[in-house]
Protein backbone atom coordinates (compact mmCIF):
# COMPACT_ATOMS: atom_id res chain seq x y z
CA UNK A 1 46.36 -6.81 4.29
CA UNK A 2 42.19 -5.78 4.49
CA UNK A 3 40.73 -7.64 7.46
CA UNK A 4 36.96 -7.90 6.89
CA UNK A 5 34.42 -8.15 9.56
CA UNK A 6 32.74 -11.27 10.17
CA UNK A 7 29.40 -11.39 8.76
CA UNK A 8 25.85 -11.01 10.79
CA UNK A 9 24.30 -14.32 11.23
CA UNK A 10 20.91 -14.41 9.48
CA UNK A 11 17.58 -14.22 12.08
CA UNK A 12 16.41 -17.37 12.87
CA UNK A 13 13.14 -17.95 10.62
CA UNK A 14 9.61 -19.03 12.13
CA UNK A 15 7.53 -22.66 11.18
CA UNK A 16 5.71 -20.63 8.52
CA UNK A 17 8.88 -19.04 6.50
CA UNK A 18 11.05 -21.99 7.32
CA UNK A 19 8.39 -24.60 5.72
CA UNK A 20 7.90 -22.44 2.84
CA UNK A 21 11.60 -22.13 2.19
CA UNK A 22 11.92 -25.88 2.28
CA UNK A 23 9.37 -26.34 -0.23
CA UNK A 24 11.38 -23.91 -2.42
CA UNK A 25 14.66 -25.41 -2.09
CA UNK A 26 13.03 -28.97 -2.89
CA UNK A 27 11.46 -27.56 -5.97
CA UNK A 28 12.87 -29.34 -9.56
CA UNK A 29 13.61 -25.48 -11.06
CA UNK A 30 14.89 -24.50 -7.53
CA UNK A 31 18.16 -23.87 -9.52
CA UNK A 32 16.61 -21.60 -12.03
CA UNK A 33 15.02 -19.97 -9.40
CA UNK A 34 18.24 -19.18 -7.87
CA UNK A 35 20.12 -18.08 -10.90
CA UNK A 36 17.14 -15.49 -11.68
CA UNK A 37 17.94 -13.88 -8.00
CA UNK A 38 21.59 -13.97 -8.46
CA UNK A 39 20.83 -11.89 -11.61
CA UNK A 40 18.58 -9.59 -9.81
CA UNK A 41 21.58 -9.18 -7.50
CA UNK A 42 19.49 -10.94 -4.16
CA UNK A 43 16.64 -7.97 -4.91
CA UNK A 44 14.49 -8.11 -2.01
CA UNK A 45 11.36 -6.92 -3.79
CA UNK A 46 11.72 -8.59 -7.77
CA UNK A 47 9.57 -7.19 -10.53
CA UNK A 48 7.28 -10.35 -12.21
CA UNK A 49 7.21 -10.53 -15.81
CA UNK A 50 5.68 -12.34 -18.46
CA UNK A 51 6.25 -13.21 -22.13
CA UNK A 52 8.62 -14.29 -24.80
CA UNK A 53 11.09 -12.50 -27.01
CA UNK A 54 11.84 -13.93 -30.37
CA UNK A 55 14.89 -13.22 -32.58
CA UNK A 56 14.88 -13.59 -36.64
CA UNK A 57 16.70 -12.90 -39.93
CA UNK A 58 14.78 -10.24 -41.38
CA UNK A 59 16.14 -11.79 -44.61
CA UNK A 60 14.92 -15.21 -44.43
CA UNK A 61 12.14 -14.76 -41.63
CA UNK A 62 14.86 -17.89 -39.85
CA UNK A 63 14.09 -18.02 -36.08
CA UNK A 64 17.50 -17.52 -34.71
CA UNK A 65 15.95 -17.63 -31.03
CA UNK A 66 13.39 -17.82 -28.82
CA UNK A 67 12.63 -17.39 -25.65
CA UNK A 68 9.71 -17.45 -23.20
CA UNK A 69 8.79 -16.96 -19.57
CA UNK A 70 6.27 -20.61 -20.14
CA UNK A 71 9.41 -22.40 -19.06
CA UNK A 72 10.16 -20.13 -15.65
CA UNK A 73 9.60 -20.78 -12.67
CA UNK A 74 5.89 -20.36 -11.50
CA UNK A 75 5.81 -19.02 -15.49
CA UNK A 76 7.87 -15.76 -14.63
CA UNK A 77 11.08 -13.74 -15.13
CA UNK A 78 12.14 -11.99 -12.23
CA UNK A 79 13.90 -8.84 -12.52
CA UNK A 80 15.28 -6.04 -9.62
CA UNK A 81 13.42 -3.77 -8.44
CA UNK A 82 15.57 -0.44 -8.90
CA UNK A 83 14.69 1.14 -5.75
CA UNK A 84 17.45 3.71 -4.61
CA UNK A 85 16.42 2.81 -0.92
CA UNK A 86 18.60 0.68 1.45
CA UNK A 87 15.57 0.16 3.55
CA UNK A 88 13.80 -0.99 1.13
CA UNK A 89 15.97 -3.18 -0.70
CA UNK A 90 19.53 -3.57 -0.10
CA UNK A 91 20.89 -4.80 -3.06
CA UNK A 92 19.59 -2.46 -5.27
CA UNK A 93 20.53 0.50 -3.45
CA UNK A 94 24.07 -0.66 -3.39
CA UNK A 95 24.10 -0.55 -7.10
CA UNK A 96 22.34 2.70 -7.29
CA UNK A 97 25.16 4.23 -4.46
CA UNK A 98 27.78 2.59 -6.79
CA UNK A 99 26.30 4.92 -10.11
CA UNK A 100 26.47 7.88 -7.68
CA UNK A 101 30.18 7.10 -6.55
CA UNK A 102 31.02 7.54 -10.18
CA UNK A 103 28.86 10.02 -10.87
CA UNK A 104 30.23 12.08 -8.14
CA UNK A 105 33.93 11.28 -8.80
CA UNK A 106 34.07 11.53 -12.45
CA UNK A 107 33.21 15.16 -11.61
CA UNK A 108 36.11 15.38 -9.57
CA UNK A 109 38.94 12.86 -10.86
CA UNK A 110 37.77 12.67 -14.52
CA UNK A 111 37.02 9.91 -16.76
CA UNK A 112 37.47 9.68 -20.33
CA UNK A 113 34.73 7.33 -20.78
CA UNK A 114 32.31 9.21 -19.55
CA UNK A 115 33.23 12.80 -21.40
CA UNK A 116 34.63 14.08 -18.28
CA UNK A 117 38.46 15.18 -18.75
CA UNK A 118 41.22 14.34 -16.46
CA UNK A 119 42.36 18.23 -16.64
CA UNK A 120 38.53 18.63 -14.05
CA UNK A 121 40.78 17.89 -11.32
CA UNK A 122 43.11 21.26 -11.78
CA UNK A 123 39.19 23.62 -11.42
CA UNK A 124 38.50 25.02 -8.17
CA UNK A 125 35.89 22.45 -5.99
CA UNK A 126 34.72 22.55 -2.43
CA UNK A 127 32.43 20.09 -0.96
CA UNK A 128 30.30 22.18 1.12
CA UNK A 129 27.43 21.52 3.96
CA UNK A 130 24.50 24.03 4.20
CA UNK A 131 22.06 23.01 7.47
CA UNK A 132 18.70 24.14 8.65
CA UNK A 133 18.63 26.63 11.18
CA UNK A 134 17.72 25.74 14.89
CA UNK A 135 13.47 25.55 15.86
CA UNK A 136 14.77 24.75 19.34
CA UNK A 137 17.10 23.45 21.54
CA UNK A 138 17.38 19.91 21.28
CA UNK A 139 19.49 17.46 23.16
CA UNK A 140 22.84 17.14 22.02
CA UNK A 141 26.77 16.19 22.26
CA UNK A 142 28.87 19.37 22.17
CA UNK A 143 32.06 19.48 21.86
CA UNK A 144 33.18 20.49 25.32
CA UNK A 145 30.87 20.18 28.16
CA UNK A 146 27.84 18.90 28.63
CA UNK A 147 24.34 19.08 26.99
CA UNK A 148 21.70 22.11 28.16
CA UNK A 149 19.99 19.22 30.37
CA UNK A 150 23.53 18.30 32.51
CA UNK A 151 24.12 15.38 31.02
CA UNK A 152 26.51 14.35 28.64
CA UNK A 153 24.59 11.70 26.38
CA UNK A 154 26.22 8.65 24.88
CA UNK A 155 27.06 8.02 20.91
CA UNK A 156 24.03 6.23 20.57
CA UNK A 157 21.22 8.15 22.93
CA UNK A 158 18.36 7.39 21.94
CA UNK A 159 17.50 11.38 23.27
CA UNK A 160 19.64 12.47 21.07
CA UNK A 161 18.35 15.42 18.00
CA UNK A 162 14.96 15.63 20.49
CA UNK A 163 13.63 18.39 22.06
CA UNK A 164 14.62 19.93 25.40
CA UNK A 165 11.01 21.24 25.79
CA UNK A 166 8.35 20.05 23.23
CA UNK A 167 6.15 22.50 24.30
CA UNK A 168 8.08 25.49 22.61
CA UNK A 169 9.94 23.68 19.38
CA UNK A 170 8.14 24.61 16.65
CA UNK A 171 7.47 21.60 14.33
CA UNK A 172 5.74 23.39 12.14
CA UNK A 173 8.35 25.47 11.15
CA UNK A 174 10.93 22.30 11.00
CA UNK A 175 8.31 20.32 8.43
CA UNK A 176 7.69 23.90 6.60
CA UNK A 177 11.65 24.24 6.19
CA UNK A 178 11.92 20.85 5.13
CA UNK A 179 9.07 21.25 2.15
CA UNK A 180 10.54 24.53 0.85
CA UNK A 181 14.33 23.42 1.09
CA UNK A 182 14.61 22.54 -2.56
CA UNK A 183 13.71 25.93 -3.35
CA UNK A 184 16.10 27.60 -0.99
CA UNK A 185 18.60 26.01 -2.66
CA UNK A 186 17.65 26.99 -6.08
CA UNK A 187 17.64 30.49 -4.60
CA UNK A 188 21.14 30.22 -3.22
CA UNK A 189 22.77 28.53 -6.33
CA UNK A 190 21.15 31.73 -8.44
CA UNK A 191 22.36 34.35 -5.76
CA UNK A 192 25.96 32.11 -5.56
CA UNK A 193 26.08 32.93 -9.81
CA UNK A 194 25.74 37.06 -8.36
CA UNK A 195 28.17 36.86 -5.88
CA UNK A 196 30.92 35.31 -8.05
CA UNK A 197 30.01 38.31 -10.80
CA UNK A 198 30.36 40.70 -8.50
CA UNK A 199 33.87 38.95 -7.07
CA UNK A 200 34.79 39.32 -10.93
CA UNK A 201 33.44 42.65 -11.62
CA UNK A 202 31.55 41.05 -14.22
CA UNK A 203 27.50 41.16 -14.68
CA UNK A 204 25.51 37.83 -14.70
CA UNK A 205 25.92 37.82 -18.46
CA UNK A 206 29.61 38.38 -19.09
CA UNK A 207 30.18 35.95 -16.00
CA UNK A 208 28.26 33.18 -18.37
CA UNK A 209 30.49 33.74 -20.85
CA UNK A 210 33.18 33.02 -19.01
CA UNK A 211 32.77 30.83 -16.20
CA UNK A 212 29.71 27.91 -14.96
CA UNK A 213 29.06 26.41 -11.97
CA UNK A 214 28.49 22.82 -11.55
CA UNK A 215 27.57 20.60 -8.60
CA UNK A 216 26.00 17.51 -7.40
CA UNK A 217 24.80 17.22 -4.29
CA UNK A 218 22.87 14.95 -1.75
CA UNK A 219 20.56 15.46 1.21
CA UNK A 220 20.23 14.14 4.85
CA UNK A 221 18.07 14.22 7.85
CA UNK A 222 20.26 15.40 10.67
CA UNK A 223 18.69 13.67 13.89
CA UNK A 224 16.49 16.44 14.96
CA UNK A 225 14.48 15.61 11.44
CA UNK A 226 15.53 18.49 9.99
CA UNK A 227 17.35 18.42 6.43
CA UNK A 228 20.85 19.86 5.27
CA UNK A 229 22.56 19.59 1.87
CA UNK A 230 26.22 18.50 0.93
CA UNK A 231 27.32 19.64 -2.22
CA UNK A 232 30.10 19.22 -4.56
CA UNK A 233 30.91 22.53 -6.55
CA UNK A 234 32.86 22.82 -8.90
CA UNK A 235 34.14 26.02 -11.06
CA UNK A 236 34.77 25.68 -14.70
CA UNK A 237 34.93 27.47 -18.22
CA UNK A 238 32.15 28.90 -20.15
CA UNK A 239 32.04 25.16 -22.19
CA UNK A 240 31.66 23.18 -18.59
CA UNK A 241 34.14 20.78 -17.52
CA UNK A 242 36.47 20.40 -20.79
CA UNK A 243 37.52 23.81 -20.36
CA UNK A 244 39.54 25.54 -18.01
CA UNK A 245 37.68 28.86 -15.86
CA UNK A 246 39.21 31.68 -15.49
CA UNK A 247 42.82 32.32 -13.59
CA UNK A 248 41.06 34.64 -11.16
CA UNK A 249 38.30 31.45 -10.69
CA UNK A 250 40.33 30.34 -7.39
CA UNK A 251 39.09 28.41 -4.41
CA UNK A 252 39.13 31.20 -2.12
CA UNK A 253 37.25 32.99 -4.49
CA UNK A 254 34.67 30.08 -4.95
CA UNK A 255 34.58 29.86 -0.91
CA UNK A 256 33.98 33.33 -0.17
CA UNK A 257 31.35 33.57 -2.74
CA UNK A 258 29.71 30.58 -0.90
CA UNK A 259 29.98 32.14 2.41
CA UNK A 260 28.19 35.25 1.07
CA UNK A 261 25.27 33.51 -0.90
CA UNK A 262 24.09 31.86 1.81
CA UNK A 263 24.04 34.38 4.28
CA UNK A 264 22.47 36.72 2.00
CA UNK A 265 18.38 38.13 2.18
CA UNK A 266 17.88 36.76 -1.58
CA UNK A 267 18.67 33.32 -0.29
CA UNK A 268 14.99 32.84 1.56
CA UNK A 269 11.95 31.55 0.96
CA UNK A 270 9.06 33.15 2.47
CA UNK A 271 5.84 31.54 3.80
CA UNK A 272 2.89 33.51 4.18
CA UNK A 273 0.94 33.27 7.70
CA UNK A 274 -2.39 31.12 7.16
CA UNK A 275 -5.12 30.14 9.69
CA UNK A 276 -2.87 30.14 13.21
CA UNK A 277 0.38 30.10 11.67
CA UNK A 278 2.51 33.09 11.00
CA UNK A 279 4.59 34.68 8.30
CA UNK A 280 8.01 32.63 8.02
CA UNK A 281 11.28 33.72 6.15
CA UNK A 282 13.43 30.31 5.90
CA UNK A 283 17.16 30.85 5.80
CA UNK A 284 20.16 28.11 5.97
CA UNK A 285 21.53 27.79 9.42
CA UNK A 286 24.54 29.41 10.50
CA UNK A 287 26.66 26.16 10.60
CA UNK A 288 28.19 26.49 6.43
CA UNK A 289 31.02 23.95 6.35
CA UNK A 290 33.28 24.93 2.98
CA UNK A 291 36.39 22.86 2.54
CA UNK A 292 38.51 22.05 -0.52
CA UNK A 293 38.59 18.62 -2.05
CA UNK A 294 41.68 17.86 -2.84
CA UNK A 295 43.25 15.33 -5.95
CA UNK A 296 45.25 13.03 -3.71
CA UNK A 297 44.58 14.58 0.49
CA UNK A 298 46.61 16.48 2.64
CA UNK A 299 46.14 14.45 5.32
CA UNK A 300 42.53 15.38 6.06
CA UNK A 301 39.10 13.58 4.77
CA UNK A 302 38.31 15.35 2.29
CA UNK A 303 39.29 13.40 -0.95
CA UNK A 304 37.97 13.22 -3.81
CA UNK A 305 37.15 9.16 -2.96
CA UNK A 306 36.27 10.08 0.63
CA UNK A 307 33.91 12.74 -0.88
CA UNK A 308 32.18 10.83 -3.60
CA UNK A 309 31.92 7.74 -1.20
CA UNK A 310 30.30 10.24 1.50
CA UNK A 311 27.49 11.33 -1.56
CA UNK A 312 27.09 7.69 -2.35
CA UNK A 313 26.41 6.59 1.14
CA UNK A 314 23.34 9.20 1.62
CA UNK A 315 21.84 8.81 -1.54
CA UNK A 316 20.51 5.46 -0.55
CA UNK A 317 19.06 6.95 2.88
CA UNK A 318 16.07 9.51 3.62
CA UNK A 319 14.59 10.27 7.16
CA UNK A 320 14.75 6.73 8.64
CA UNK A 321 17.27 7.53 11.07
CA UNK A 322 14.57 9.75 12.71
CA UNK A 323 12.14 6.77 13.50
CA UNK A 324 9.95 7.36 10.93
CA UNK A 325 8.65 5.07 8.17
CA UNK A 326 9.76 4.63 4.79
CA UNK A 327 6.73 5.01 2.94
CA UNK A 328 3.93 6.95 2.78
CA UNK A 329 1.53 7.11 5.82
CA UNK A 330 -2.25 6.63 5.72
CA UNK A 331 -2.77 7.22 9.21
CA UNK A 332 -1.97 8.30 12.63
CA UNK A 333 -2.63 4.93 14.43
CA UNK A 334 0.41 3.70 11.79
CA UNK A 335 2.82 5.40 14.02
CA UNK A 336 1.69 3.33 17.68
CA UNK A 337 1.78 -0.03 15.38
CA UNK A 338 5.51 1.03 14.13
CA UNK A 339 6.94 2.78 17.82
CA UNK A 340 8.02 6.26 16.23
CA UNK A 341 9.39 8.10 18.76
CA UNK A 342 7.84 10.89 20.06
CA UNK A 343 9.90 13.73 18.37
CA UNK A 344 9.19 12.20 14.99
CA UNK A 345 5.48 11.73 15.97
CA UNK A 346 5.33 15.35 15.83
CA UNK A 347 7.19 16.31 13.24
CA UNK A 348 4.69 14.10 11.40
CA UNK A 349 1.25 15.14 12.97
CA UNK A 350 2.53 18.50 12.11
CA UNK A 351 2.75 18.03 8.52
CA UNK A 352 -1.03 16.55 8.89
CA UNK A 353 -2.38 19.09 10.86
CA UNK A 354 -0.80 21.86 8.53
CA UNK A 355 -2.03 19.68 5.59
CA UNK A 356 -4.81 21.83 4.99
CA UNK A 357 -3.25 25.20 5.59
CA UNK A 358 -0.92 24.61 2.47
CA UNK A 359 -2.58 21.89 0.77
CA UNK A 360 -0.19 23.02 -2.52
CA UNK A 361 2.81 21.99 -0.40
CA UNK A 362 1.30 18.18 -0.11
CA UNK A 363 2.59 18.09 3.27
CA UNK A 364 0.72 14.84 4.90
CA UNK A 365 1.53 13.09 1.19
CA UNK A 366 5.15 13.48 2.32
CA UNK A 367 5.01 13.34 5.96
CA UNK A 368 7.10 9.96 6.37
CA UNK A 369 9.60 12.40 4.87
CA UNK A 370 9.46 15.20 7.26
CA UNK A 371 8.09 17.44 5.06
CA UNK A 372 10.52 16.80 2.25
CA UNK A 373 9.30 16.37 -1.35
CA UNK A 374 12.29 16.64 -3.29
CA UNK A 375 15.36 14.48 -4.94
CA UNK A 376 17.58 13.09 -2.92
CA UNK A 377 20.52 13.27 -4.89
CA UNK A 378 20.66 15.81 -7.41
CA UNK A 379 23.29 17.45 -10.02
CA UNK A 380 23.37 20.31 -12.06
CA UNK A 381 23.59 19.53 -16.34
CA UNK A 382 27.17 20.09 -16.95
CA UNK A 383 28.46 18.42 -13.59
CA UNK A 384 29.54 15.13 -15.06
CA UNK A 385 27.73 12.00 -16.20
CA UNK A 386 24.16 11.03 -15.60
CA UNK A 387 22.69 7.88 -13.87
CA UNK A 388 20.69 7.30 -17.22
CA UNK A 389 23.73 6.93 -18.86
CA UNK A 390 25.50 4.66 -16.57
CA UNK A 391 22.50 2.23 -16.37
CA UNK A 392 22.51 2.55 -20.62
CA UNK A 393 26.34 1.67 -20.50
CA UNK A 394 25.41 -1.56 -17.96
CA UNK A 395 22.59 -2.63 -20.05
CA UNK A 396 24.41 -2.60 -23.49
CA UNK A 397 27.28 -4.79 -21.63
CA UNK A 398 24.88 -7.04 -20.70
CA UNK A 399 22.85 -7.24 -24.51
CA UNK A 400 26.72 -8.15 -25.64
CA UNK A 401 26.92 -10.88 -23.51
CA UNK A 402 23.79 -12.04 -24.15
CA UNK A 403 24.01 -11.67 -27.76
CA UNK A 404 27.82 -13.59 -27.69
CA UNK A 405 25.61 -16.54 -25.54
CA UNK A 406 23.36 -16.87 -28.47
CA UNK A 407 26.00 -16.47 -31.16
CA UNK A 408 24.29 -13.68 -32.57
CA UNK A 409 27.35 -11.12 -31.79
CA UNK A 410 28.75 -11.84 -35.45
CA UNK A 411 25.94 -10.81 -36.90
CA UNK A 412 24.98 -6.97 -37.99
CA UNK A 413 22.33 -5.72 -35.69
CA UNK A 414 20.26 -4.40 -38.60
CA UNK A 415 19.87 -8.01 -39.81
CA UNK A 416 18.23 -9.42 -36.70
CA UNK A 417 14.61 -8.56 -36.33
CA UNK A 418 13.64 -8.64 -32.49
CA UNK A 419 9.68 -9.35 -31.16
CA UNK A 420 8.75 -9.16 -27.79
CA UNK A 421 5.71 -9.16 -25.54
CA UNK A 422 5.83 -8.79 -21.92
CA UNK A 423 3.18 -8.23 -19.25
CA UNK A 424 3.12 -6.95 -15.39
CA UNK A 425 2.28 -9.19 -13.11
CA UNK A 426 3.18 -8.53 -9.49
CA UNK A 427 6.38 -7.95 -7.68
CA UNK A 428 7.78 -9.54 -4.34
CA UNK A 429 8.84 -13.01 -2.74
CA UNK A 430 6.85 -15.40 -0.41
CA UNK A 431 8.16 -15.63 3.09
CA UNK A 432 10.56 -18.43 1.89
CA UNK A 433 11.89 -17.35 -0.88
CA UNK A 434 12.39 -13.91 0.56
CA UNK A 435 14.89 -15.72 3.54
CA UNK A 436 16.58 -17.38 0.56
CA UNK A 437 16.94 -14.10 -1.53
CA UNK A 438 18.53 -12.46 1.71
CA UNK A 439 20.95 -15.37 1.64
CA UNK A 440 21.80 -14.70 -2.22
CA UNK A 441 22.25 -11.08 -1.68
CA UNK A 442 24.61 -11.99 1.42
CA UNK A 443 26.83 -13.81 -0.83
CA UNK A 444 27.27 -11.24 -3.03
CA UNK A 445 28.45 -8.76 -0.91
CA UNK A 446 30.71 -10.97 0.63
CA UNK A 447 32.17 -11.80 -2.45
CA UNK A 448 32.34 -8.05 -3.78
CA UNK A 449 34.13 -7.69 -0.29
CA UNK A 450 36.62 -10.58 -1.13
CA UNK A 451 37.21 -9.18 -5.04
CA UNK A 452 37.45 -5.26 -3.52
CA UNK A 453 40.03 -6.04 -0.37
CA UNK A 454 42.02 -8.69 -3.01
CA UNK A 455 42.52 -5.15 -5.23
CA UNK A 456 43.58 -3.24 -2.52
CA UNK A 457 45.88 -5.63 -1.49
CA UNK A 458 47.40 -5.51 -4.90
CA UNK A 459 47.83 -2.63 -5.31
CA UNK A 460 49.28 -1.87 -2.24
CA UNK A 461 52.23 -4.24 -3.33
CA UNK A 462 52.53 -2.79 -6.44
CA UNK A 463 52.96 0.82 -4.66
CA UNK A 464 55.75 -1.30 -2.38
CA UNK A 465 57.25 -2.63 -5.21
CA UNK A 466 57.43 0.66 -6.72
């Protein structure tokens, strides 16, 4: 049986929070209050609303019902936010991981309901890591010995991914890499297309008649700040994944192919020299990780679960385990009110001071990202599903249960006229309610935890049984 960890006690709150969460939890629509949070899913950071909706029979003009926000508490509906960050709001990233984790393994286990077929599992897929290369020495834990300082730093250094000698890394370079990386990978999925044609004896054309590439893919900030990519990619026929590729379309193949792309002189972006700075050719790193996924493991990680749970995980992150914030920067003095650490500091000062260099590259508009200014989590058309889709599917479940509530389900949509009117008007909690949203979203994870280890426990009899 799944033991789960107990969970972390909530801070304890000051006079000012703890008086203004009394005064919410003694309100008379306290209880309405509550139920619009547990629909939110605990959201940390609720979007306000205002208005009414009104159903009718576009026969008879009959008001079959009608709702408005008049009756809310403090007059407002309270929706989640959506944001994709776990430092930002916690409950809301865990359902946009959760859309990833299927989008991710329906392109590798298959689903029917989402126009991906079982048979996906049978094409040739790799999950495969392509890093930055090195600006420097940093501190580090290798594998045997110790680090280039003598020491051999613990898990959890705080030294760790820094610089042996500031003086010489060049954070310029690191921010620059991080800016162009989206287009360094564009470059290497074109020049991956090449190498497979060439593998086939086959030019670009003829190889799109018989074979596509597919991926999805997620970055994250290694400690040092600088950014890598783990990708899913998948071979498949000319038609994407309802169609077989090719018999000479083989793992090896699709490895190799890899291998070669990214260590090849197409694969670079180059950066011309401007004001002090000189001409730069950015490359991926010689660390390229390529391993199959395989349907049900060979006793190694890489799953398809393990896999799509590994996307899911860093879609919800970006560069805060670096120190740095997780929003945009106005200035400087931000970083002494907030403690970033040094190395971070100048990863960050170097995307201002270089601001101006490049000022198409928007580098101080991104500089809590490192440089960065592209999506997280990405996927190419064909791959599977798309997050649009999934968040359709979850909103027409919940318009049928709404619609069954009202006892409109039995009748035909084109009979019911709908009005509505709604209105911005703010987003957030007080300091009160905010302690009592955390509380909400607490719940809910632990019971998610309950329902998820009760299903693997059951099923884990059934396999017994079987």
């Amino acid at each position: 049986m799944a033991h789960r960890a107990s969970p972390m006690p909530a801070p304890p709150l000051d006079p000012t929070t703890l008086g203004d969460l009394l005064r919410v939890a003694s309100a008379p629509d306290y209880t309405r209050w509550e139920d619009q949070i547990r629909r939110a899913g605990g959201c940390s950071d609720p979007i306000h609303l205002t208005g009414w909706t009104l159903h009718k029979d576009r026969t008879t003009g009959e008001t079959l019902h009608h709702y408005t926000t008049a009756d809310e508490p403090g007059g407002r509906l309270r929706l989640a936010c959506g944001n994709r960050r776990a430092s930002r709001c916690p409950s809301c990233a865990w359902t946009y991981a959760g859309d990833t984790y299927h989008l991710i393994r329906a392109g590798l286990a298959g689903d029917d309901c989402r126009d991906v077929p079982i048979t996906v599992r049978d094409h040739p897929r790799v999950f495969a890591t392509l890093t930055a290369p090195s600006f420097g020495p940093v501190h580090n834990r290798p594998d045997r010995g110790a680090c280039r300082c003598g020491a051999q730093h613990a898990l959890d250094a705080s030294e760790l991914g820094t610089a042996l000698d500031p003086a010489t890394y060049d954070y310029a370079g690191a921010v620059l890499f991080n800016n162009h990386a989206g287009q360094l990978w564009q470059r290497f999925t074109t020049r991956l297309r090449r190498e497979l044609a060439a593998r086939a004896g086959l030019t670009r054309r003829e190889l799109a008649d018989r074979l596509r590439v597919s991926y999805g893919k997620v970055a994250e900030f290694q400690k040092r700040g600088a950014l890598h990519f783990h990708a899913v990619i998948r071979l498949d026929g000319p038609e994407g994944p309802g169609t077989p590729p090719p018999a000479w379309a083989t793992v090896d193949l699709l490895a190799d192919a890899i291998h070669a792309a990214a260590a090849h002189s197409y694969t670079s972006v180059s950066v011309p020299s401007v004001g002090d700075q000189p001409t730069r050719s950015f490359r991926w790193g010689t660390q390229l990780d390529v391993r199959p996924v395989k349907a049900f493991g060979d006793g190694s990680d890489i799953t398809e679960q393990a896999v799509a749970s590994y996307v899911a995980k860093y879609s919800t992150k970006a560069a805060e385990n670096t120190g740095t914030l997780d929003r945009r920067i106005g200035e400087l003095a931000e970083l002494d009110r907030h403690q970033v650490p040094d190395h971070t500091r100048r990863l960050i000062t170097a995307c201002r001071d270089l601001d101006s260099l490049y000022p198409d590259r928007r580098l101080w508009a991104w500089a809590h990202m490192l440089g960065f200014r592209g999506h997280f989590s990405s996927k190419s058309r064909r791959y599977s599903t798309t997050l649009g889709t999934l968040r359709q599917a979850r909103a027409d479940y919940r318009a049928t249960q709404e619609a069954t509530a009202l006892g409109l389900d039995a009748r035909e949509p084109d009979t019911v006229l709908v009005l509505t009117d709604w209105q911005y008007t703010g987003h957030g909690h007080t300091p009160g309610e905010s302690a009592l949203a955390a509380s909400i979203a607490r719940d809910l994870q632990l019971n998610r935890e309950t329902a998820r280890e009760a299903l693997q426990d059951q099923l884990a009899l059934e396999g017994a049984a079987a």
